[in-house]
C-alpha atoms as a PDB file:
ATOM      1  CA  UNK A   1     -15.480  52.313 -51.224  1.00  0.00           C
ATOM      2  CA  UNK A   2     -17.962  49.922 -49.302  1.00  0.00           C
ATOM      3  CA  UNK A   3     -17.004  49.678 -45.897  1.00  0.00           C
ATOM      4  CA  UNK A   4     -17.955  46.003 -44.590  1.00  0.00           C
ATOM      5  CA  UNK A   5     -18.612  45.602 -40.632  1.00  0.00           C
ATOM      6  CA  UNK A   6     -18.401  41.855 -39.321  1.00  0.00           C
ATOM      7  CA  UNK A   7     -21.380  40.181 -38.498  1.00  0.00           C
ATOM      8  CA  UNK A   8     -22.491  40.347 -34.910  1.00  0.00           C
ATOM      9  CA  UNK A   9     -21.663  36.760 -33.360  1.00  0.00           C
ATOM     10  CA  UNK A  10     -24.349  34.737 -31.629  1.00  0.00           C
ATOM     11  CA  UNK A  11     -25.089  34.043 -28.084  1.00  0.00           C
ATOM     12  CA  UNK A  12     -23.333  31.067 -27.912  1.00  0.00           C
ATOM     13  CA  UNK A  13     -20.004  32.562 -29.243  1.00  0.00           C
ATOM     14  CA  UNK A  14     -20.269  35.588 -27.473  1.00  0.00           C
ATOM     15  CA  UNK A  15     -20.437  33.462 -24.540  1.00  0.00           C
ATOM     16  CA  UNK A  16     -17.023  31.442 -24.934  1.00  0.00           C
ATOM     17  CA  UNK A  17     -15.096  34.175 -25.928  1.00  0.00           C
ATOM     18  CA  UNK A  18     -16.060  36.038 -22.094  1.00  0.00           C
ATOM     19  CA  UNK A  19     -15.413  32.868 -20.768  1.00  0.00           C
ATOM     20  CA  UNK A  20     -12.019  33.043 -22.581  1.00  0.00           C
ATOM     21  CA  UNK A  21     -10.985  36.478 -22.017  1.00  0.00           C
ATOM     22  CA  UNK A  22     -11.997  35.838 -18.251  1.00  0.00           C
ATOM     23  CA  UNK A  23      -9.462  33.444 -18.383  1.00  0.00           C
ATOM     24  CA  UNK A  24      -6.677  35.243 -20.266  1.00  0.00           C
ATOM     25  CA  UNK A  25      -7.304  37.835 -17.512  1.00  0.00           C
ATOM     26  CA  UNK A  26      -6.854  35.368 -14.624  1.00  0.00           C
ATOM     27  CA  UNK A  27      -3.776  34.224 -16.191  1.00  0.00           C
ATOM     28  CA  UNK A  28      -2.252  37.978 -16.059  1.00  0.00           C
ATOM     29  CA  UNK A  29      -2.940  37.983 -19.904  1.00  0.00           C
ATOM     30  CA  UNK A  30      -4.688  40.628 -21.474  1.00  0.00           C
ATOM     31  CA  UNK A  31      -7.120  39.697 -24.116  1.00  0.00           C
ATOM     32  CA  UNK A  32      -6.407  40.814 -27.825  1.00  0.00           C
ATOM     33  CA  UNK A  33      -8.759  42.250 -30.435  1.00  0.00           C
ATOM     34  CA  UNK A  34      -8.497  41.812 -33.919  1.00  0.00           C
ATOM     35  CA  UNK A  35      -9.670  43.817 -36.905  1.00  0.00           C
ATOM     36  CA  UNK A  36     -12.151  42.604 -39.180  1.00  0.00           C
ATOM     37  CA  UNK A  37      -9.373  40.435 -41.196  1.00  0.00           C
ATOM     38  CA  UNK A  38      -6.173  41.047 -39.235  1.00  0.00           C
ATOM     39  CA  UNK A  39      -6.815  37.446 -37.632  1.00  0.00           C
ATOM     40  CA  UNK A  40      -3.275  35.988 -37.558  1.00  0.00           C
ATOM     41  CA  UNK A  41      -2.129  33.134 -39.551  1.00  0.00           C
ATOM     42  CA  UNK A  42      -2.601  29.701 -38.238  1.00  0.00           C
ATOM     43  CA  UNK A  43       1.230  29.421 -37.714  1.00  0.00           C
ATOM     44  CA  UNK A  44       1.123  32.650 -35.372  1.00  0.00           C
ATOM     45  CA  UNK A  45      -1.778  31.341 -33.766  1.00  0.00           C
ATOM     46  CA  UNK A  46      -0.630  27.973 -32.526  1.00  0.00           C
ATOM     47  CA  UNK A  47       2.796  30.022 -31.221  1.00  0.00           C
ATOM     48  CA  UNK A  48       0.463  32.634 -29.606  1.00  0.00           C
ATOM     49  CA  UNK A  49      -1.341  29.592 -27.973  1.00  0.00           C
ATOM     50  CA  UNK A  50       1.629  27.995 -26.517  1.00  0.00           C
ATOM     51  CA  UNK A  51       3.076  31.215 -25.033  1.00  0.00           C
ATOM     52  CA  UNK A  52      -0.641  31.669 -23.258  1.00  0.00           C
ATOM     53  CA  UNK A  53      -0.962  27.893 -22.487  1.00  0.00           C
ATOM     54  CA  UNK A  54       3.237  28.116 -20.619  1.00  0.00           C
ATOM     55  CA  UNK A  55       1.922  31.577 -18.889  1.00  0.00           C
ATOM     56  CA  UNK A  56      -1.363  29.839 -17.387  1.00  0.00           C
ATOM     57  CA  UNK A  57       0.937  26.905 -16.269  1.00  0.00           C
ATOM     58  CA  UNK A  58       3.992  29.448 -14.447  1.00  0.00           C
ATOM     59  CA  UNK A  59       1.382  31.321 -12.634  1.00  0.00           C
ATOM     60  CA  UNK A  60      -0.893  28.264 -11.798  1.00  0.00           C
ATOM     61  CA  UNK A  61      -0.719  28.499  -7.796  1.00  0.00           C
ATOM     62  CA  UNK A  62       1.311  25.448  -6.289  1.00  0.00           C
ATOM     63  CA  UNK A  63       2.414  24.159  -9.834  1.00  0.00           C
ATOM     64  CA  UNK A  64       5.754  23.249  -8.223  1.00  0.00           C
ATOM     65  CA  UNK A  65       4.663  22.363  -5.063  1.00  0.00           C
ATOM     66  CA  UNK A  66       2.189  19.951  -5.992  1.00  0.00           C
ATOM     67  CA  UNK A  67       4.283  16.526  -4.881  1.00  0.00           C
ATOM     68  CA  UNK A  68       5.490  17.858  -1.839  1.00  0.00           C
ATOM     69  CA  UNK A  69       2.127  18.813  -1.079  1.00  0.00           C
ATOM     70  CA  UNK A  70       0.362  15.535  -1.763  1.00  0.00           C
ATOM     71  CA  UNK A  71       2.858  14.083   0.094  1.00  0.00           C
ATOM     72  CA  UNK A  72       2.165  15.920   3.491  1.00  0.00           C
ATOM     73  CA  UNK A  73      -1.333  15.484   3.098  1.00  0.00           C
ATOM     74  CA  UNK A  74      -0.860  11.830   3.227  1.00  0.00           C
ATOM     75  CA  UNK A  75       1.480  11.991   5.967  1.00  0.00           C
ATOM     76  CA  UNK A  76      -0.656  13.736   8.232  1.00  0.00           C
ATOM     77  CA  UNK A  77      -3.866  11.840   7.151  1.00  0.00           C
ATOM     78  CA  UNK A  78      -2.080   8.724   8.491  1.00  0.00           C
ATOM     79  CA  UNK A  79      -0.643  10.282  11.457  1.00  0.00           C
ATOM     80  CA  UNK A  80      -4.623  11.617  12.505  1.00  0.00           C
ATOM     81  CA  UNK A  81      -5.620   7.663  12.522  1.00  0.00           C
ATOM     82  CA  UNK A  82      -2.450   6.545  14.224  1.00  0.00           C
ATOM     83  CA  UNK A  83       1.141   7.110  15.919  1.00  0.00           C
ATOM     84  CA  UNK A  84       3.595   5.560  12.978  1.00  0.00           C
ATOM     85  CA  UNK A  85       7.253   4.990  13.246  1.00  0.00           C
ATOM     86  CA  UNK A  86       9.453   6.434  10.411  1.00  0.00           C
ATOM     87  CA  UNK A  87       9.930   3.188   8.553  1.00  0.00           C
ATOM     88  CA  UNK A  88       6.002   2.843   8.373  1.00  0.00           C
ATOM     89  CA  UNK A  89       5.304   5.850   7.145  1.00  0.00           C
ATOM     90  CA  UNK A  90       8.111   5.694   4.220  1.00  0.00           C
ATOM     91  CA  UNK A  91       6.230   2.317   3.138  1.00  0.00           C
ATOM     92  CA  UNK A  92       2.903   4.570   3.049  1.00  0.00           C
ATOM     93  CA  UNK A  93       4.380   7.156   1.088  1.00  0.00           C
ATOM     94  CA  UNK A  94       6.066   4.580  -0.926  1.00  0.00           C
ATOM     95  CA  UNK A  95       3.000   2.544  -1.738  1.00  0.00           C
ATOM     96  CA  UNK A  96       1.359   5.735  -2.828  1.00  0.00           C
ATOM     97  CA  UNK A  97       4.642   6.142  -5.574  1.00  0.00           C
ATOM     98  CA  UNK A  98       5.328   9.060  -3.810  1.00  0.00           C
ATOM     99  CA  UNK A  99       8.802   9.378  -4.838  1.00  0.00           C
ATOM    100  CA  UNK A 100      11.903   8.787  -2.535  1.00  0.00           C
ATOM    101  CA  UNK A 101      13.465  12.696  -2.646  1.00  0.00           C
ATOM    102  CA  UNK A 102       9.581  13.952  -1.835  1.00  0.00           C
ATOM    103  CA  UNK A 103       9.350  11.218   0.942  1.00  0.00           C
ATOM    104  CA  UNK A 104      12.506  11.535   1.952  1.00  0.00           C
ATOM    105  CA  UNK A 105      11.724  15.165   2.901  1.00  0.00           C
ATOM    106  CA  UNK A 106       8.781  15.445   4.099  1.00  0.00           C
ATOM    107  CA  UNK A 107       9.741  12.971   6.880  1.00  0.00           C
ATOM    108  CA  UNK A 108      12.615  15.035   7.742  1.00  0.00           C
ATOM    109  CA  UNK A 109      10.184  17.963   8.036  1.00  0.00           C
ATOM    110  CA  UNK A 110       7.710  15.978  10.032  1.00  0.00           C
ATOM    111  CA  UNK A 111      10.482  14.872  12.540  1.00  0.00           C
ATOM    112  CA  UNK A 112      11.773  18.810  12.787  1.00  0.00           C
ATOM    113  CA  UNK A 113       8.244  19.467  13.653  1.00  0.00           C
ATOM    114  CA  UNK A 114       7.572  16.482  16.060  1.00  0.00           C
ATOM    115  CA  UNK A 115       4.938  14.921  14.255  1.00  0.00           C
ATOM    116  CA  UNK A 116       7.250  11.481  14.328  1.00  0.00           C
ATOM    117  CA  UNK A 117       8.969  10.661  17.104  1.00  0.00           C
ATOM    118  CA  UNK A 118       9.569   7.628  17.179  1.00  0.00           C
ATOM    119  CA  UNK A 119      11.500   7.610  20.753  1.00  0.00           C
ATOM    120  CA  UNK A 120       7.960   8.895  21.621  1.00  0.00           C
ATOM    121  CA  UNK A 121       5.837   6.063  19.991  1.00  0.00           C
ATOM    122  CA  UNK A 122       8.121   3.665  21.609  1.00  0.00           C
ATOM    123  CA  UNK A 123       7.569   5.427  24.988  1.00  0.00           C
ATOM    124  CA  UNK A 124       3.970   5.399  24.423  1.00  0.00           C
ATOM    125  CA  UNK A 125       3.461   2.088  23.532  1.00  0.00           C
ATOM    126  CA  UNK A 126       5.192   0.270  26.115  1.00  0.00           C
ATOM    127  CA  UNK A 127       2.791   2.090  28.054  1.00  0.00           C
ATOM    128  CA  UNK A 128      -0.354   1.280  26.462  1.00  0.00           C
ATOM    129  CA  UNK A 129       1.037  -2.225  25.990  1.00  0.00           C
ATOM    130  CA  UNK A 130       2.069  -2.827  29.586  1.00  0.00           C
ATOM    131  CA  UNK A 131      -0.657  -1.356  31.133  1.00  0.00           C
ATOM    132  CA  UNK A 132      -3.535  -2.067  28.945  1.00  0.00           C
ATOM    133  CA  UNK A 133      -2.726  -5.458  27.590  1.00  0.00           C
ATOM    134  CA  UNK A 134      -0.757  -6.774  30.139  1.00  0.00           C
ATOM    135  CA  UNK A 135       2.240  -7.428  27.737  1.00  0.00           C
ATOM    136  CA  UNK A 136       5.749  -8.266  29.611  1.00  0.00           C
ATOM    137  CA  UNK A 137       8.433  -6.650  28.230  1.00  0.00           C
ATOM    138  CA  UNK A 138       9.719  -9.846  25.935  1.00  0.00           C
ATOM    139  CA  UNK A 139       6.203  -9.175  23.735  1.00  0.00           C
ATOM    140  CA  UNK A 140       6.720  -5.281  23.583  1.00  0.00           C
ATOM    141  CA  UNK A 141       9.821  -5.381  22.205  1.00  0.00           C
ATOM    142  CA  UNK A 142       9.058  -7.596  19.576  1.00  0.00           C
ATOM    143  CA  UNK A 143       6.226  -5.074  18.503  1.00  0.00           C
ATOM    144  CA  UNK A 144       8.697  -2.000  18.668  1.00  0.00           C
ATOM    145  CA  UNK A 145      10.982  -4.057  16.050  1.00  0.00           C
ATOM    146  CA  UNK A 146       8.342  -4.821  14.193  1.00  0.00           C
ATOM    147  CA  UNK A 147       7.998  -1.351  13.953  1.00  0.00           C
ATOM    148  CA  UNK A 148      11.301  -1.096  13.147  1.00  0.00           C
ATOM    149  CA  UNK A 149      12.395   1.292  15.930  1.00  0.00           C
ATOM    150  CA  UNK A 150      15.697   0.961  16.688  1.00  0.00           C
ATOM    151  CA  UNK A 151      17.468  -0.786  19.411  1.00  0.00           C
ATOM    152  CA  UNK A 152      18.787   1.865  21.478  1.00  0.00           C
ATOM    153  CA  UNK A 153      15.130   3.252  21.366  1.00  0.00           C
ATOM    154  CA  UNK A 154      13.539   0.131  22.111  1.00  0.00           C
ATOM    155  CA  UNK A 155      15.969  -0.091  25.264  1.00  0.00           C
ATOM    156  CA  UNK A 156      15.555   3.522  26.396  1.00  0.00           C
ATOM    157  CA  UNK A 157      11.711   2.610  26.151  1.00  0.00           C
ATOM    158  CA  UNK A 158      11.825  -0.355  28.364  1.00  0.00           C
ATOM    159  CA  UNK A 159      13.591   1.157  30.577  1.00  0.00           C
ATOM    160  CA  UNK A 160      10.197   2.700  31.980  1.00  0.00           C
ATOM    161  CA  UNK A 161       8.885  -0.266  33.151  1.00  0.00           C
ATOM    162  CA  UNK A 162      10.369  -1.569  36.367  1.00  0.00           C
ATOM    163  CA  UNK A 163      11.104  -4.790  37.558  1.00  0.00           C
ATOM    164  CA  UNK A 164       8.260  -5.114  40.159  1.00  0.00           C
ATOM    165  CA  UNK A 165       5.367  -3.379  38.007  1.00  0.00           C
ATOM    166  CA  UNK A 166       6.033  -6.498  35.700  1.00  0.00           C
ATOM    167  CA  UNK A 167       5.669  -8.740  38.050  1.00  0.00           C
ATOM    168  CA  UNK A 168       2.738  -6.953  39.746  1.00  0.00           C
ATOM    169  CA  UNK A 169       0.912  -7.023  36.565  1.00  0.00           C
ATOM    170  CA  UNK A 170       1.550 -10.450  35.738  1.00  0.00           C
ATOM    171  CA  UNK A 171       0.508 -11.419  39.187  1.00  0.00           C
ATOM    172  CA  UNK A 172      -2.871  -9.833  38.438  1.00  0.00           C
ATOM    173  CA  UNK A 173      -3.074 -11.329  35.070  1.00  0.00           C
ATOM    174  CA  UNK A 174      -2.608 -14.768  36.625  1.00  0.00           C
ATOM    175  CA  UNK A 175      -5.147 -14.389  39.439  1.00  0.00           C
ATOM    176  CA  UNK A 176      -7.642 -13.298  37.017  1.00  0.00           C
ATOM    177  CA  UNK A 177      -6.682 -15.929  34.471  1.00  0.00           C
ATOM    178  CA  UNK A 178      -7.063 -18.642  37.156  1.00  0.00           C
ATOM    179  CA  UNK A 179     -10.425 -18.372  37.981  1.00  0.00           C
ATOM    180  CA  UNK A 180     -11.231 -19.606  34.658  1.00  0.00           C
ATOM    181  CA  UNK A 181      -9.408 -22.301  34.775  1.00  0.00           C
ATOM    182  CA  UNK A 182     -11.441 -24.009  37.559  1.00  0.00           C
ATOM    183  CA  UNK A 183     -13.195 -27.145  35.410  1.00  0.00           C
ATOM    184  CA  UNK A 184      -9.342 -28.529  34.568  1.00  0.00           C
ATOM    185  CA  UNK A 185      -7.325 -29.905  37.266  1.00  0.00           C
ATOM    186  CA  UNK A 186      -3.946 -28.620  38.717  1.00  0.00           C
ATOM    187  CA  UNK A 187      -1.636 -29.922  36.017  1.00  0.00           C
ATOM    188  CA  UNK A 188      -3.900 -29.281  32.943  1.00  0.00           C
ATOM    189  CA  UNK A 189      -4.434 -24.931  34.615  1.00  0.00           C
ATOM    190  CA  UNK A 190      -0.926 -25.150  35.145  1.00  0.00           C
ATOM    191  CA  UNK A 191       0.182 -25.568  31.467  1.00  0.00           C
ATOM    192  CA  UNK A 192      -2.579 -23.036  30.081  1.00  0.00           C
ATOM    193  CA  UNK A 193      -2.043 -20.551  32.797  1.00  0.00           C
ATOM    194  CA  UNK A 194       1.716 -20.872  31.993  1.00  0.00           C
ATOM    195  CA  UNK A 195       0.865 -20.132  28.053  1.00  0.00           C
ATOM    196  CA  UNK A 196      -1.033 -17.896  28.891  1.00  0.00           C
ATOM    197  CA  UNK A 197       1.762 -15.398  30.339  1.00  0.00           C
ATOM    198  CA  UNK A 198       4.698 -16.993  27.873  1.00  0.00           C
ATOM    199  CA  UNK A 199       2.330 -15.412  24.687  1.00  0.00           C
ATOM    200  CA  UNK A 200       2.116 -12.198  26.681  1.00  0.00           C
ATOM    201  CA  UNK A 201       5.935 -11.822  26.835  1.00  0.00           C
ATOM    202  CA  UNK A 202       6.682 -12.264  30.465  1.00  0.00           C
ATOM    203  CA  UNK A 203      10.350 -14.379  31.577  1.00  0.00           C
ATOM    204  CA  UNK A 204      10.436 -17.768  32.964  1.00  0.00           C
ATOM    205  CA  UNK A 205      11.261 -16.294  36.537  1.00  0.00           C
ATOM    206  CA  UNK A 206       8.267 -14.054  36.308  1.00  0.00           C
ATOM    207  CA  UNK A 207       5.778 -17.027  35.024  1.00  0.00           C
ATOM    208  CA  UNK A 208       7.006 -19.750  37.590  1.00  0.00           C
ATOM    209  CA  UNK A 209       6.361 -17.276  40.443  1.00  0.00           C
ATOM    210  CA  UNK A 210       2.879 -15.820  38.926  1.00  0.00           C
ATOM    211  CA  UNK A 211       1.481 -19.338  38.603  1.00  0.00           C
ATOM    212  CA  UNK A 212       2.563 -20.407  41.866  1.00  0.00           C
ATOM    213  CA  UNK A 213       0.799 -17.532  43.448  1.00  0.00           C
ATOM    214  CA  UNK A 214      -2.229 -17.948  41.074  1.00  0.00           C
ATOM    215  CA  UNK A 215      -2.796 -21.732  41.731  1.00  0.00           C
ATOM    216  CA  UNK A 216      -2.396 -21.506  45.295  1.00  0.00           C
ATOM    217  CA  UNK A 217      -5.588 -19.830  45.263  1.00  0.00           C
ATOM    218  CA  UNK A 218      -7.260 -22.589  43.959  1.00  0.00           C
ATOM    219  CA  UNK A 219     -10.062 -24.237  46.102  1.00  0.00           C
ATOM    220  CA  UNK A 220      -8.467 -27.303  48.348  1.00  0.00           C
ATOM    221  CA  UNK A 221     -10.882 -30.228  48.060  1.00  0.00           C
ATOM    222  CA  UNK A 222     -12.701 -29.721  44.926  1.00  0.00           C
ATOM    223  CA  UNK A 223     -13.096 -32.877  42.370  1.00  0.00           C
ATOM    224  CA  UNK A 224     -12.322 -32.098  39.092  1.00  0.00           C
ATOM    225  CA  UNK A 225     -13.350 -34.328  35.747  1.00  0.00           C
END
């Protein structure tokens, strides 16, 4: 009887098939030897193949968790840049195709977590408005709608700022605004001093008494063009 040994296989071969067996081992699938000739049929090799290929796929880590998880990390890449209401986020996630169960979640589990608030944007941006722009309350709450924050928020929110802050602040906004207004004469720094505090949300009552105050600072006796 001649007893025939298979040929050794190159470098190249020998290569892939560690590579593969590394692989089959990762996957929690041990690697099989075959006797010279015992290689199964092709039949038995393509159903071999697709149990390996389904193993590899169950024990792939995060496999099912893969949408929720692409939606958080958008989430809280747009939350790092800025505070976002509900309703702008959702049109984030939405615009990514993210789809509306997987959005729908993750913003509960961002509001569960306090990561969006929006009673707290609200809160926070009447502040920075108010203080830092110099918006009346009129203009705010036209940006906290546009937001789409609602109402009851929007109310609770304005609530902060008190009736004399506003009309401290557009006092100061008027005095400052005045002084540039010294080339036109009284009726012409009127009018612009009055749009002026009518674009930054402030009432009637508040305007008519900040421009009042404002222009009677002007300089009696000067000659304008």
């Amino acid at each position: 009887m001649i007893v025939r040994f298979p040929s050794a296989p190159d470098a190249g071969a020998g290569a892939g098939q560690d590579a593969k067996a590394r692989r089959e081992r990762t996957a929690g699938i041990a690697p099989i030897a075959y006797l010279p000739g015992a290689q199964p049929n092709a039949k038995a090799a393509q159903a071999l193949n697709d149990v390996k290929q389904e193993r590899e796929r169950s024990v792939t880590p995060g496999a099912g968790e893969r949408p929720s998880k692409r939606a958080a990390n958008v989430s809280i890449h747009q939350l790092a840049r800025r505070g976002m209401s509900r309703w702008e986020l959702q049109q984030v996630l939405e615009k990514r195709e993210v789809a509306d169960d997987v959005a729908a979640a993750e913003l509960d589990r961002l509001e569960r977590v306090g990561l969006l608030d929006d009673a707290a944007l609200a809160v926070t941006l009447v502040y920075t408005q108010h203080t830092r722009k110099g918006l009346g309350r009129q203009a705010i709450a036209h940006e906290l709608k546009r937001r789409h924050i609602d109402q009851d928020i929007i109310d609770d929110a304005l609530s902060e700022i008190e009736d004399d802050d506003e009309r401290e602040r557009a006092l100061q906004l008027a005095h400052k605004r005045v002084v540039q207004l010294n080339s036109f004469d009284d009726e012409t720094a009127r009018r612009r001093l009055t749009g002026f505090l009518a674009r930054k949300g402030y009432s009637s009552e508040i305007i008519r008494a900040a421009v009042d105050s404002a222009m009677g600072t002007r300089r009696p006796g000067v000659q304008f063009q």
